[in-house]
PDB file of N, CA and C in Angstrom:
ATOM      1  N   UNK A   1       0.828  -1.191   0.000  1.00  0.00           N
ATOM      2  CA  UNK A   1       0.000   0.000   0.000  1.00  0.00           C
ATOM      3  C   UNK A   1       0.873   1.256   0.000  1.00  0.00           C
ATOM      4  N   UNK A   2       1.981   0.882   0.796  1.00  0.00           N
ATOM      5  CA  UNK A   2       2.688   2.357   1.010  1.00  0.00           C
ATOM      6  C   UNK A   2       3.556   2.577  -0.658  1.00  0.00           C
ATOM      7  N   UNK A   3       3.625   1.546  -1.135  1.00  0.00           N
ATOM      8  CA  UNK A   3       4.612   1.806  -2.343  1.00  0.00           C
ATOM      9  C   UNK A   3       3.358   2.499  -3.452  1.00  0.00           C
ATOM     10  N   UNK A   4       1.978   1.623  -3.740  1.00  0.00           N
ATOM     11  CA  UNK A   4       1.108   2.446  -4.417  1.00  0.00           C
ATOM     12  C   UNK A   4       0.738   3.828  -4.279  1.00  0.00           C
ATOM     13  N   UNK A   5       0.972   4.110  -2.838  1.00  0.00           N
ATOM     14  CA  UNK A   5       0.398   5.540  -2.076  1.00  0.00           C
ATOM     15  C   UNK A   5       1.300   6.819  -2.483  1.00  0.00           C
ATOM     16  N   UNK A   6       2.590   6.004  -2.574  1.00  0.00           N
ATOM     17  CA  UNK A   6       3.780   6.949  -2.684  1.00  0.00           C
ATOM     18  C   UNK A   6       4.330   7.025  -4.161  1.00  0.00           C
ATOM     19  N   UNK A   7       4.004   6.079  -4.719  1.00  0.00           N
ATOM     20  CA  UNK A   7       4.939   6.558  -6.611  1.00  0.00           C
ATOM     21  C   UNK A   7       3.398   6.277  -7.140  1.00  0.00           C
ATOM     22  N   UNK A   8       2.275   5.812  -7.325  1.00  0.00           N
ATOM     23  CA  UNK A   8       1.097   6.136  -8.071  1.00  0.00           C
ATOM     24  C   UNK A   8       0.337   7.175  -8.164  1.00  0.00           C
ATOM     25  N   UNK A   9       0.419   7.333  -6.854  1.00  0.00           N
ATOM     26  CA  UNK A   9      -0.833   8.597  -6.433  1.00  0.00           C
ATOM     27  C   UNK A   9      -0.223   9.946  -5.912  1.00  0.00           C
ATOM     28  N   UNK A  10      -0.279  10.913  -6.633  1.00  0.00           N
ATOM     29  CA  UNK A  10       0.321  11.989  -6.595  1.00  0.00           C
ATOM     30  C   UNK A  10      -0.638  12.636  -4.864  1.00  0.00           C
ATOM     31  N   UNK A  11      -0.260  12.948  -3.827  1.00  0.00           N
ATOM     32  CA  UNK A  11      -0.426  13.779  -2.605  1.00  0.00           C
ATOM     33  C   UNK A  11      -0.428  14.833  -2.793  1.00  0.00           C
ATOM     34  N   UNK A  12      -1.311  15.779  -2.771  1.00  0.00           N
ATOM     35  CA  UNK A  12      -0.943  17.091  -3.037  1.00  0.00           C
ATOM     36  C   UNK A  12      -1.617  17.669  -1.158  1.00  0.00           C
ATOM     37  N   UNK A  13      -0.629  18.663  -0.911  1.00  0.00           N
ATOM     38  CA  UNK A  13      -0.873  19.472   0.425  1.00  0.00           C
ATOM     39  C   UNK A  13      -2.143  20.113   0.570  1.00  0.00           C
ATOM     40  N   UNK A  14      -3.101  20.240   1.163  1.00  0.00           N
ATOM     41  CA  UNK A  14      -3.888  21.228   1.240  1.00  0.00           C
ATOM     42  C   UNK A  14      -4.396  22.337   1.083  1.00  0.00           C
ATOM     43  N   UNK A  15      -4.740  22.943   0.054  1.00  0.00           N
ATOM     44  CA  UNK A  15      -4.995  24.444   0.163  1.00  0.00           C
ATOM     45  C   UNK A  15      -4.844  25.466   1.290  1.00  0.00           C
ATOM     46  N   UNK A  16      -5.809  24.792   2.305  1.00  0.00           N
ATOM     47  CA  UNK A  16      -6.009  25.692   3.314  1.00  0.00           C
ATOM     48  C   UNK A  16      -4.422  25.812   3.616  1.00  0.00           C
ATOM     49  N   UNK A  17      -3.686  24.679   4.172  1.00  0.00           N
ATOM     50  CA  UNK A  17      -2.113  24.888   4.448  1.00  0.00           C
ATOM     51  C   UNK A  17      -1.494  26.199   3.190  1.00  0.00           C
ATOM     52  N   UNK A  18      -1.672  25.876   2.185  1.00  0.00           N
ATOM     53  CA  UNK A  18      -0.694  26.980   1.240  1.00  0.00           C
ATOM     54  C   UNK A  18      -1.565  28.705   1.536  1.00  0.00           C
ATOM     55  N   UNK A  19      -2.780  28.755   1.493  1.00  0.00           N
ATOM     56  CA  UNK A  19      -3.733  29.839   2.310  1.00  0.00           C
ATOM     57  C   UNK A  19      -2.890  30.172   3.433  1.00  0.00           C
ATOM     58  N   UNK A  20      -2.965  29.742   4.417  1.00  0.00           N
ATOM     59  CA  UNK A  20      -2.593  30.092   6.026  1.00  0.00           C
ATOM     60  C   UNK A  20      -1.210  30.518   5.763  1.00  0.00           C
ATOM     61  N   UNK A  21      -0.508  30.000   5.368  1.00  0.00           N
ATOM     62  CA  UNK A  21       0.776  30.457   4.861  1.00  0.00           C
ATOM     63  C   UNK A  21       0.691  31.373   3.584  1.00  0.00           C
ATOM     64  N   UNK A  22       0.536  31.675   3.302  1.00  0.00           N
ATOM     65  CA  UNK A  22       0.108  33.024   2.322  1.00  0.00           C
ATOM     66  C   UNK A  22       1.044  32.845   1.010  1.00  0.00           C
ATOM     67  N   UNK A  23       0.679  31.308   0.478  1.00  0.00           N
ATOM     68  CA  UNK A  23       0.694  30.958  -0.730  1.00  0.00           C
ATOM     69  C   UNK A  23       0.143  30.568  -1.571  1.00  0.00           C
ATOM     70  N   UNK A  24      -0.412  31.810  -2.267  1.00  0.00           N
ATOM     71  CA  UNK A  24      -1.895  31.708  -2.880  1.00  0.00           C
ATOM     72  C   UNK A  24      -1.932  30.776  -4.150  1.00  0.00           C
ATOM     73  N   UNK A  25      -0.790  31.248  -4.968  1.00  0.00           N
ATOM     74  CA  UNK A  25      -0.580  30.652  -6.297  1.00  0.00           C
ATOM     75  C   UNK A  25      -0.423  28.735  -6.320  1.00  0.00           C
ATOM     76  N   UNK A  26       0.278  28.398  -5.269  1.00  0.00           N
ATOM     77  CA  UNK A  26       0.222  27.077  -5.068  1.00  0.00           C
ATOM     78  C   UNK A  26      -1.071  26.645  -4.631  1.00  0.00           C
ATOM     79  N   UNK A  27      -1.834  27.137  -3.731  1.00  0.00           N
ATOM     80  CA  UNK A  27      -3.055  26.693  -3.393  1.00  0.00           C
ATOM     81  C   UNK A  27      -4.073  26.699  -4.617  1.00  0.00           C
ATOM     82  N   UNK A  28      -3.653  27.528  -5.327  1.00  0.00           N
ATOM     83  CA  UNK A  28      -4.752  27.163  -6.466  1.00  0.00           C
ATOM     84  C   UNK A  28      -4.552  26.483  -7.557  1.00  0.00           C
ATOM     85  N   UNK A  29      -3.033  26.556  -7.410  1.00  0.00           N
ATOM     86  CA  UNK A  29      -2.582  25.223  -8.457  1.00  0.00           C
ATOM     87  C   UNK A  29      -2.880  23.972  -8.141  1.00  0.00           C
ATOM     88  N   UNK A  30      -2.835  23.314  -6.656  1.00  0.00           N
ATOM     89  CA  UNK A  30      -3.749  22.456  -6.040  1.00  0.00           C
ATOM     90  C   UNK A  30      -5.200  22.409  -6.273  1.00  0.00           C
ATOM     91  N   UNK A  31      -5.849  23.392  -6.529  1.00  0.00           N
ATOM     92  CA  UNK A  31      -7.277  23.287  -6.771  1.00  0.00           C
ATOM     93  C   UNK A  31      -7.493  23.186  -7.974  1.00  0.00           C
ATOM     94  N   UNK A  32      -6.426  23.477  -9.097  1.00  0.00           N
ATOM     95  CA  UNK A  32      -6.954  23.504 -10.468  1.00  0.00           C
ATOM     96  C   UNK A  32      -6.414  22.010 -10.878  1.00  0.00           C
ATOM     97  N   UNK A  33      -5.355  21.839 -10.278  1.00  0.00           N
ATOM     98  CA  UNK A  33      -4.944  19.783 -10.358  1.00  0.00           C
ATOM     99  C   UNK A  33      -5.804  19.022  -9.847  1.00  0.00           C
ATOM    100  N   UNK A  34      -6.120  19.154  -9.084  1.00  0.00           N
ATOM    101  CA  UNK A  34      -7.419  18.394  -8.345  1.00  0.00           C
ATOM    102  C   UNK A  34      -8.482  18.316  -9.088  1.00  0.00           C
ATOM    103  N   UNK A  35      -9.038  19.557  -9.714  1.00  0.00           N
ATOM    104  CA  UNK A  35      -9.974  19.531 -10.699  1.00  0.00           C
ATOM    105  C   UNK A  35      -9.874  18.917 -11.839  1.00  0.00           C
ATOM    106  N   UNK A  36      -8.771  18.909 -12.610  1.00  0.00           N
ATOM    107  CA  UNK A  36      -8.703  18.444 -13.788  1.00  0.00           C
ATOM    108  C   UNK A  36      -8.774  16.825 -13.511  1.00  0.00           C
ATOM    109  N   UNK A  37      -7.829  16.294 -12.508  1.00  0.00           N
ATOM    110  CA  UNK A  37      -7.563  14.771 -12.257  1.00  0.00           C
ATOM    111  C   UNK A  37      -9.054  14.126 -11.688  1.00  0.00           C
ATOM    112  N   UNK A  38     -10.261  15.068 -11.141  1.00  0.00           N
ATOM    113  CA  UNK A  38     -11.556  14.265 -10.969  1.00  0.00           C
ATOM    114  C   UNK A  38     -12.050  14.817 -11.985  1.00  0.00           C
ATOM    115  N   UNK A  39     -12.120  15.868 -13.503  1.00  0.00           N
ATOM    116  CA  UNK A  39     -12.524  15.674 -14.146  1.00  0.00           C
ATOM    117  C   UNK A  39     -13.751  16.399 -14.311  1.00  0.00           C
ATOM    118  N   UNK A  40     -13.443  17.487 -13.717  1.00  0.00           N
ATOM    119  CA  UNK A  40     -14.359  18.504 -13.510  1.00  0.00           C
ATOM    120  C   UNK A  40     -13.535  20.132 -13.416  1.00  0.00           C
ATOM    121  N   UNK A  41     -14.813  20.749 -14.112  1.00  0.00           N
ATOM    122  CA  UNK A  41     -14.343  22.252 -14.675  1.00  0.00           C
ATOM    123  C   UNK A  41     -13.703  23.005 -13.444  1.00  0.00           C
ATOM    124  N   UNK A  42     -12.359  23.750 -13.369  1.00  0.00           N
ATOM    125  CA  UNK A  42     -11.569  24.479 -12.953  1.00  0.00           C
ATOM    126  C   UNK A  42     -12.571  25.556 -12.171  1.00  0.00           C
ATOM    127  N   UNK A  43     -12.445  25.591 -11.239  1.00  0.00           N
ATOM    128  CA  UNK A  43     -13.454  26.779 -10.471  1.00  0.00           C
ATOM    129  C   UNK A  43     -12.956  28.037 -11.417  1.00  0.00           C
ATOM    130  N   UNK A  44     -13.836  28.535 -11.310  1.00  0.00           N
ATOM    131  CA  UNK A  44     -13.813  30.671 -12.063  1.00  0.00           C
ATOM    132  C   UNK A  44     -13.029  31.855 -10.726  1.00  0.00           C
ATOM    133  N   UNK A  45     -11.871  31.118 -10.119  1.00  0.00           N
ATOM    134  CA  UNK A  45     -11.383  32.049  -9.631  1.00  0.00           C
ATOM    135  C   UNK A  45      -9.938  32.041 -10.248  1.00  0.00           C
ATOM    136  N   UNK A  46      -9.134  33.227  -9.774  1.00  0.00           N
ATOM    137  CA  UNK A  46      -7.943  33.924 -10.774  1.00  0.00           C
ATOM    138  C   UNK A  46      -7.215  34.470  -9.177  1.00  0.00           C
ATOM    139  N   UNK A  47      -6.088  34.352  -9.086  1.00  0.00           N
ATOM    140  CA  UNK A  47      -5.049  34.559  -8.043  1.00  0.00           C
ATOM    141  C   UNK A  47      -5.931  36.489  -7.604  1.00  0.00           C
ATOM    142  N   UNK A  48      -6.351  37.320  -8.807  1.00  0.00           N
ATOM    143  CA  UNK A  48      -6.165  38.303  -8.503  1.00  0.00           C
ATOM    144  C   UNK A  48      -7.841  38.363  -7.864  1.00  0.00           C
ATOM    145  N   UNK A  49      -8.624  37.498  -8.255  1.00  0.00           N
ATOM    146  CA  UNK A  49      -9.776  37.791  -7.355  1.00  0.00           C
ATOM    147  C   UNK A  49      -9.792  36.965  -5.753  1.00  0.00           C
ATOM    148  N   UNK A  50      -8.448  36.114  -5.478  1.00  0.00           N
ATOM    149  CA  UNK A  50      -8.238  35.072  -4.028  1.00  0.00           C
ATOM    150  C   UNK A  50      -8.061  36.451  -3.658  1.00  0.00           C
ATOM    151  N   UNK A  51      -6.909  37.035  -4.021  1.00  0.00           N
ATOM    152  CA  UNK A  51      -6.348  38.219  -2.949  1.00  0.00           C
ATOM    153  C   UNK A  51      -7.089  39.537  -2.928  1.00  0.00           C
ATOM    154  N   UNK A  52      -8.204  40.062  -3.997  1.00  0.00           N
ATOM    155  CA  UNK A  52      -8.564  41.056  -3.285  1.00  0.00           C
ATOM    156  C   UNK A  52     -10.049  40.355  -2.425  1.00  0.00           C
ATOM    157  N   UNK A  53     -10.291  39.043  -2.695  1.00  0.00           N
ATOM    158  CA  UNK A  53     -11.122  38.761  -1.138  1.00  0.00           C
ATOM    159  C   UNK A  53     -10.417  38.550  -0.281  1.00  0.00           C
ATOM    160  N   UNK A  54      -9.132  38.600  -0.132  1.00  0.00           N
ATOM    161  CA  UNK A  54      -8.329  38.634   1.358  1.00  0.00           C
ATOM    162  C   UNK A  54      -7.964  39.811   1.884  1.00  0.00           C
ATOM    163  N   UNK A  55      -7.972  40.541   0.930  1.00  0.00           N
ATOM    164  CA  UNK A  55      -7.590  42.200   1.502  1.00  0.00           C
ATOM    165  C   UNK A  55      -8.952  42.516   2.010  1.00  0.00           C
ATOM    166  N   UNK A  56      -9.929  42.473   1.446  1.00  0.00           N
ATOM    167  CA  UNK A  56     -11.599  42.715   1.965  1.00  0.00           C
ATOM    168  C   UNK A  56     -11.920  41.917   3.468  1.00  0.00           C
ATOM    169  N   UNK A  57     -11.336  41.152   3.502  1.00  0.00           N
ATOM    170  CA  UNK A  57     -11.799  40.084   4.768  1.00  0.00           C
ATOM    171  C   UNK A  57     -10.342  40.427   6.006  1.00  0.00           C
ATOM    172  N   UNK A  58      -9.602  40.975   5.419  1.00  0.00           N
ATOM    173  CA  UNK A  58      -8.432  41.926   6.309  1.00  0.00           C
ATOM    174  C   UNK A  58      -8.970  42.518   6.632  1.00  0.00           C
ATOM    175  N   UNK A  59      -9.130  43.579   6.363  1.00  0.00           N
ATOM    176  CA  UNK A  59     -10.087  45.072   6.270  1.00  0.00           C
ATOM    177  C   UNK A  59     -11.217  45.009   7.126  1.00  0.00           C
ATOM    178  N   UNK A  60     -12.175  43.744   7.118  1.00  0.00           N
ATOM    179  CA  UNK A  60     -13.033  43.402   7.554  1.00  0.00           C
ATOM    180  C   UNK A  60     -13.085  43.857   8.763  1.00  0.00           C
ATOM    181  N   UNK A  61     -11.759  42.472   9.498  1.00  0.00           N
ATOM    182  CA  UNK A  61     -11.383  41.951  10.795  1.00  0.00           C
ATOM    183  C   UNK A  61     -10.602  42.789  11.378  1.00  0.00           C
ATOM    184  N   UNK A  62     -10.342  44.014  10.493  1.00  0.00           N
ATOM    185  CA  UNK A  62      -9.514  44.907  11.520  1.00  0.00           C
ATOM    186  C   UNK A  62      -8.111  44.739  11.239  1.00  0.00           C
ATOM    187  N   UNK A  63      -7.038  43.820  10.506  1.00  0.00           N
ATOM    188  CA  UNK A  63      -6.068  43.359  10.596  1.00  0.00           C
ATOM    189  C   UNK A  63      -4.843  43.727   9.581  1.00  0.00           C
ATOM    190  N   UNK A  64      -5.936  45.361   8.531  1.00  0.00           N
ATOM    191  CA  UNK A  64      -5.157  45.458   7.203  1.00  0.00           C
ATOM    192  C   UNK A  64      -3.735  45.461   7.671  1.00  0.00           C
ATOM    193  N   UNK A  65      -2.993  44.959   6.497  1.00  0.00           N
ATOM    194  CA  UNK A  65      -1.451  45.744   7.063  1.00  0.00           C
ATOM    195  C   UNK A  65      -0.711  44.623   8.017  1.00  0.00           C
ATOM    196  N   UNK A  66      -1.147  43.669   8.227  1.00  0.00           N
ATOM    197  CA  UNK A  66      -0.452  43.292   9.017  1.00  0.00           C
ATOM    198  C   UNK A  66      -0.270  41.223   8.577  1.00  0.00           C
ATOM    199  N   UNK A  67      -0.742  40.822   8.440  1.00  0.00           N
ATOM    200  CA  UNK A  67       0.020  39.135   8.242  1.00  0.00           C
ATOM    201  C   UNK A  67       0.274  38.852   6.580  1.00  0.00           C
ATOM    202  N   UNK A  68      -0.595  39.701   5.578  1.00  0.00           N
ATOM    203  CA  UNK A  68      -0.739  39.035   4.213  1.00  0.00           C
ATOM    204  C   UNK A  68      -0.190  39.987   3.476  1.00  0.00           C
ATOM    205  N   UNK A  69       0.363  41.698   3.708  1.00  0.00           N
ATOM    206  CA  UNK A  69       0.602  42.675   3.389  1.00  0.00           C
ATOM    207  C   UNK A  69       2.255  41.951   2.706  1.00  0.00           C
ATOM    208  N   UNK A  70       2.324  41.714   4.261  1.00  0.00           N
ATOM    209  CA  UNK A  70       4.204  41.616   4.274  1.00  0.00           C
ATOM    210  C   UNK A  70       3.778  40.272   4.798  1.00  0.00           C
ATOM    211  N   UNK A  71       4.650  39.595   3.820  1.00  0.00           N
ATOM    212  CA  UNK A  71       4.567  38.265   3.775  1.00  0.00           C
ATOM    213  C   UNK A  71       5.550  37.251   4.972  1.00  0.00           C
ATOM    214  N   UNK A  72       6.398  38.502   5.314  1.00  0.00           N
ATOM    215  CA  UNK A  72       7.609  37.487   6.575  1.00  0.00           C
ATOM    216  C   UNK A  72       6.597  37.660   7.529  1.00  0.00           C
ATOM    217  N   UNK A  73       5.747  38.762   7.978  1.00  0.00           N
ATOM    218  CA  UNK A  73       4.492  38.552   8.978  1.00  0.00           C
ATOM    219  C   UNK A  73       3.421  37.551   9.484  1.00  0.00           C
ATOM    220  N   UNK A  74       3.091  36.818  10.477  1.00  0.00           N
ATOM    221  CA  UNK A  74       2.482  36.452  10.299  1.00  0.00           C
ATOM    222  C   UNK A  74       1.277  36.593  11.462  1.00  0.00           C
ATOM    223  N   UNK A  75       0.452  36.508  11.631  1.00  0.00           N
ATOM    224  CA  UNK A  75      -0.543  36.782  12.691  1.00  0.00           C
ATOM    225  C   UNK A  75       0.340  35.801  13.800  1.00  0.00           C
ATOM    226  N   UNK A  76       0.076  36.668  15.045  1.00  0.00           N
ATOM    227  CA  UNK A  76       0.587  36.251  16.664  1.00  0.00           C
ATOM    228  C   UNK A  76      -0.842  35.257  17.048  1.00  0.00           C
ATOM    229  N   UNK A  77      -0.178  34.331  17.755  1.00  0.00           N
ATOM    230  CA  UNK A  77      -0.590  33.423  18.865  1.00  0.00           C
ATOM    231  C   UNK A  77      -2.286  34.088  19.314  1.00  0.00           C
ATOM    232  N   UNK A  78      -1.637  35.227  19.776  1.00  0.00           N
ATOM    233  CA  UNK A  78      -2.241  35.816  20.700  1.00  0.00           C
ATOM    234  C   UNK A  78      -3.710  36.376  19.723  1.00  0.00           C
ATOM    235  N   UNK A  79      -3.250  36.862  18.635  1.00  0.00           N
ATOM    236  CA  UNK A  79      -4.324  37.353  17.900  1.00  0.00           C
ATOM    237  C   UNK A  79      -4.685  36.481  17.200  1.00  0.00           C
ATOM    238  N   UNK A  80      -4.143  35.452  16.642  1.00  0.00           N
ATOM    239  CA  UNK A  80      -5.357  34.200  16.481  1.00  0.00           C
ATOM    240  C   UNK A  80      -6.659  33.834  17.521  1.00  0.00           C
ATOM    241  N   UNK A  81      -5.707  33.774  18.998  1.00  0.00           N
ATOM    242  CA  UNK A  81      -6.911  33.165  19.917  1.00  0.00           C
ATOM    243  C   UNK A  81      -7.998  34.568  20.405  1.00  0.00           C
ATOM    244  N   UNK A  82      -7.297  35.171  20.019  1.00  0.00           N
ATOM    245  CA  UNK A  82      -8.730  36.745  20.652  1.00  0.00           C
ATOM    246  C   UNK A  82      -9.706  36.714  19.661  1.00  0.00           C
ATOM    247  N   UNK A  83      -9.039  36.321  17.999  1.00  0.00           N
ATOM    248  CA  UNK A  83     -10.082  36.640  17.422  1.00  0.00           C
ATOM    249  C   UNK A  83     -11.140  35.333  17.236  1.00  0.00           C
ATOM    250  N   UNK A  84     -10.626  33.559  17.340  1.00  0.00           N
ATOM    251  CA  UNK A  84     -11.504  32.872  17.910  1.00  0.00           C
ATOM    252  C   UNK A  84     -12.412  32.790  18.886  1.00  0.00           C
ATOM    253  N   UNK A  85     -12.075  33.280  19.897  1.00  0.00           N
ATOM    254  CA  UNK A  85     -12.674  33.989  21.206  1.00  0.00           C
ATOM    255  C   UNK A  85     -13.665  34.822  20.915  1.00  0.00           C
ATOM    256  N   UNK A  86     -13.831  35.582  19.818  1.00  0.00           N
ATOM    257  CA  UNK A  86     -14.674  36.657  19.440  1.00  0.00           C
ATOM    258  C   UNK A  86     -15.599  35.879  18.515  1.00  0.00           C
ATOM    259  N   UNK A  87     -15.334  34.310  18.357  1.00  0.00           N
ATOM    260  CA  UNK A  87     -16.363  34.145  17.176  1.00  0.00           C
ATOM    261  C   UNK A  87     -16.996  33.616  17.996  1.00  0.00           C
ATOM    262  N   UNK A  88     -16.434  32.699  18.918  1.00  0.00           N
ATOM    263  CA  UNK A  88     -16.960  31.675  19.786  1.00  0.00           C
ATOM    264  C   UNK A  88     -18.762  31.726  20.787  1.00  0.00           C
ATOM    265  N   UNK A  89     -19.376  31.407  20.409  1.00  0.00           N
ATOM    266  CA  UNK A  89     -20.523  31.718  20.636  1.00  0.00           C
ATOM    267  C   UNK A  89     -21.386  30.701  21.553  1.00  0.00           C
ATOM    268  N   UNK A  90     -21.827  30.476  22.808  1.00  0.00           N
ATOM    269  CA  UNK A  90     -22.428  29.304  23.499  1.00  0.00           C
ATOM    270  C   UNK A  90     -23.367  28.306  23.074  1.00  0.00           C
ATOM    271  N   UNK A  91     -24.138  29.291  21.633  1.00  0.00           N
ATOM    272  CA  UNK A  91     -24.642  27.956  20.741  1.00  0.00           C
ATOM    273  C   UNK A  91     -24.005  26.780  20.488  1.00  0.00           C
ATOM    274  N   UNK A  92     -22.808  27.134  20.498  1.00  0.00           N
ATOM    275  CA  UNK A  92     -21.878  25.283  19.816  1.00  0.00           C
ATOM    276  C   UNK A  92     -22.020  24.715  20.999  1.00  0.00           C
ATOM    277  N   UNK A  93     -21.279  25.274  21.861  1.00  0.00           N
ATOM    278  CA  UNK A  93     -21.440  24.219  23.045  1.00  0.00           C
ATOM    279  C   UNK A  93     -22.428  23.570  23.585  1.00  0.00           C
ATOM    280  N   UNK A  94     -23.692  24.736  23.804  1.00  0.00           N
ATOM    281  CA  UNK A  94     -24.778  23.780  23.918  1.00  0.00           C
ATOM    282  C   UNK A  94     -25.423  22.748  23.418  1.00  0.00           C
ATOM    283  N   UNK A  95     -25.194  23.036  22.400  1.00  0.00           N
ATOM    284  CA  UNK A  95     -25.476  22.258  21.101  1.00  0.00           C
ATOM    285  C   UNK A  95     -24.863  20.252  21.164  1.00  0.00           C
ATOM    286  N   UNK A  96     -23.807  20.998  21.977  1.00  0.00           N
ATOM    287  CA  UNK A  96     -23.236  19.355  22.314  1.00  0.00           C
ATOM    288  C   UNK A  96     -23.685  18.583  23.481  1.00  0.00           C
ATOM    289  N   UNK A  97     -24.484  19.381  24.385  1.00  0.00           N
ATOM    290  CA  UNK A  97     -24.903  18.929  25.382  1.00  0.00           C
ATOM    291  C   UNK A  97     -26.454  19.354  25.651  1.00  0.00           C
ATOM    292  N   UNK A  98     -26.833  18.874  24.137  1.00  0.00           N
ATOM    293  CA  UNK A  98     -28.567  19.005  23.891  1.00  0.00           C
ATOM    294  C   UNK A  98     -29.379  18.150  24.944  1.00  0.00           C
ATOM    295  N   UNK A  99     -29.288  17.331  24.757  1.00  0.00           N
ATOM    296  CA  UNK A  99     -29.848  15.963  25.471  1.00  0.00           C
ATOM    297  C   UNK A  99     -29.108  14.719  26.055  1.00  0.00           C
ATOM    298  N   UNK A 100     -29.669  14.045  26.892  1.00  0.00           N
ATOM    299  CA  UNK A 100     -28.843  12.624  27.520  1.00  0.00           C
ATOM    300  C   UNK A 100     -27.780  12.174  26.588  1.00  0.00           C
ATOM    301  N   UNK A 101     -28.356  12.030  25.328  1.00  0.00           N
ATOM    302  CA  UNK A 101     -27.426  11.033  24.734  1.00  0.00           C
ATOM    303  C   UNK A 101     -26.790  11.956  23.958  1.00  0.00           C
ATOM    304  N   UNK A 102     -26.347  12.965  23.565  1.00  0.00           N
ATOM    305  CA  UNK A 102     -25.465  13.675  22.908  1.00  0.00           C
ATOM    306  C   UNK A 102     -24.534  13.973  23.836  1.00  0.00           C
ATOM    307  N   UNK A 103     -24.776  14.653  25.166  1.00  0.00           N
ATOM    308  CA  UNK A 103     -24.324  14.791  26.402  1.00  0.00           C
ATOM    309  C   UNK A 103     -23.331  13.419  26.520  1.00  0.00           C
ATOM    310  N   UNK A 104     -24.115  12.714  26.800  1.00  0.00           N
ATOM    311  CA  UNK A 104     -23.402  11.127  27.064  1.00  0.00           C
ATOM    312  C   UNK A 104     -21.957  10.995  25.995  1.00  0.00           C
ATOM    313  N   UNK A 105     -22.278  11.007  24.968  1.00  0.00           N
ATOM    314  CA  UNK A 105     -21.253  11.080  23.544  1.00  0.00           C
ATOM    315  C   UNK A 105     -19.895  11.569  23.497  1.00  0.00           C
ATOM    316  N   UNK A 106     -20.730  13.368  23.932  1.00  0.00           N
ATOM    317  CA  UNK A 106     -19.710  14.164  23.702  1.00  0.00           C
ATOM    318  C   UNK A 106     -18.857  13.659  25.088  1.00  0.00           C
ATOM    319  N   UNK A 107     -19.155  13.078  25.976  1.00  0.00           N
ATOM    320  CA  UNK A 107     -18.493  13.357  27.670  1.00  0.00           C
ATOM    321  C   UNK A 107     -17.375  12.001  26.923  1.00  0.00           C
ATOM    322  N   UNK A 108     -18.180  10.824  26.448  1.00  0.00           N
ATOM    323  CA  UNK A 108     -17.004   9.855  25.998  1.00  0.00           C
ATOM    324  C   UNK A 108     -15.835  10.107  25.084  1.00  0.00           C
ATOM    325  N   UNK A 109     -16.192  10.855  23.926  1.00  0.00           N
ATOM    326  CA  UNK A 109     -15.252  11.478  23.030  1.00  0.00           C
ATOM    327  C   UNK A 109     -14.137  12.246  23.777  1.00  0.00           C
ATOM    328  N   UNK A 110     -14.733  13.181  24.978  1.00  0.00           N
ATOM    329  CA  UNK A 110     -13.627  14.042  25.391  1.00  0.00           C
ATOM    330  C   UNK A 110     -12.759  13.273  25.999  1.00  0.00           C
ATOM    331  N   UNK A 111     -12.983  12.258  26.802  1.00  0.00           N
ATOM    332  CA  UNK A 111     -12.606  11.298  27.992  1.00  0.00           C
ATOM    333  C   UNK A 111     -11.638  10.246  27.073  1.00  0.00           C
ATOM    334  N   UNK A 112     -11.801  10.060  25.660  1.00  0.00           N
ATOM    335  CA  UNK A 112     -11.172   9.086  25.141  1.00  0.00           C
ATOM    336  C   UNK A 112      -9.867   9.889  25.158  1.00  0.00           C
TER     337      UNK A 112
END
């Protein structure tokens, strides 16, 4: 398996990984290989419409100028978790501890 996995089947990294790291052009070269090899039409995006929805969604969050501008930058620890913190909402959680048996679930999952 490992010999088929490794010289047949081409692995390609994740988008989101080449994204987070603020390598746009590879991430979509991943998405346009991917597409062609299942054989289906190339999504209708272009490097120059990824990045001005990232400058818009910068801008958004408050953050112009600072992780995607300058590329040796990258968002702090710290401002990752403030701005999760800010999405984080008590619906999810409750949500896991709807009833007995979801309750029950989630308590085994954490415990495993």
């Amino acid at each position: 398996m490992f010999i088929v996995r490794t010289f047949v089947f081409k692995l390609y990294e994740s988008p989101k990984f080449y994204l987070a790291h603020g390598q746009d052009e590879k991430a979509l070269d991943v998405v346009f290989s991917l597409a062609k090899y299942n054989g289906v039409p190339a999504p209708g995006i272009s490097l120059e419409k990824l990045q001005r929805i990232e400058n818009e969604t910068l801008g958004r969050l408050g953050l112009q100028g600072s992780p995607k501008v300058d590329q040796t930058r990258r968002l702090s620890r710290r401002q990752l978790i403030a701005h999760n913190l800010r999405e984080l909402r008590g619906n999810y959680l409750k949500a896991l501890f709807n009833n007995r048996k979801i309750t029950y679930s989630t308590t085994v999952i954490v415990l495993i």
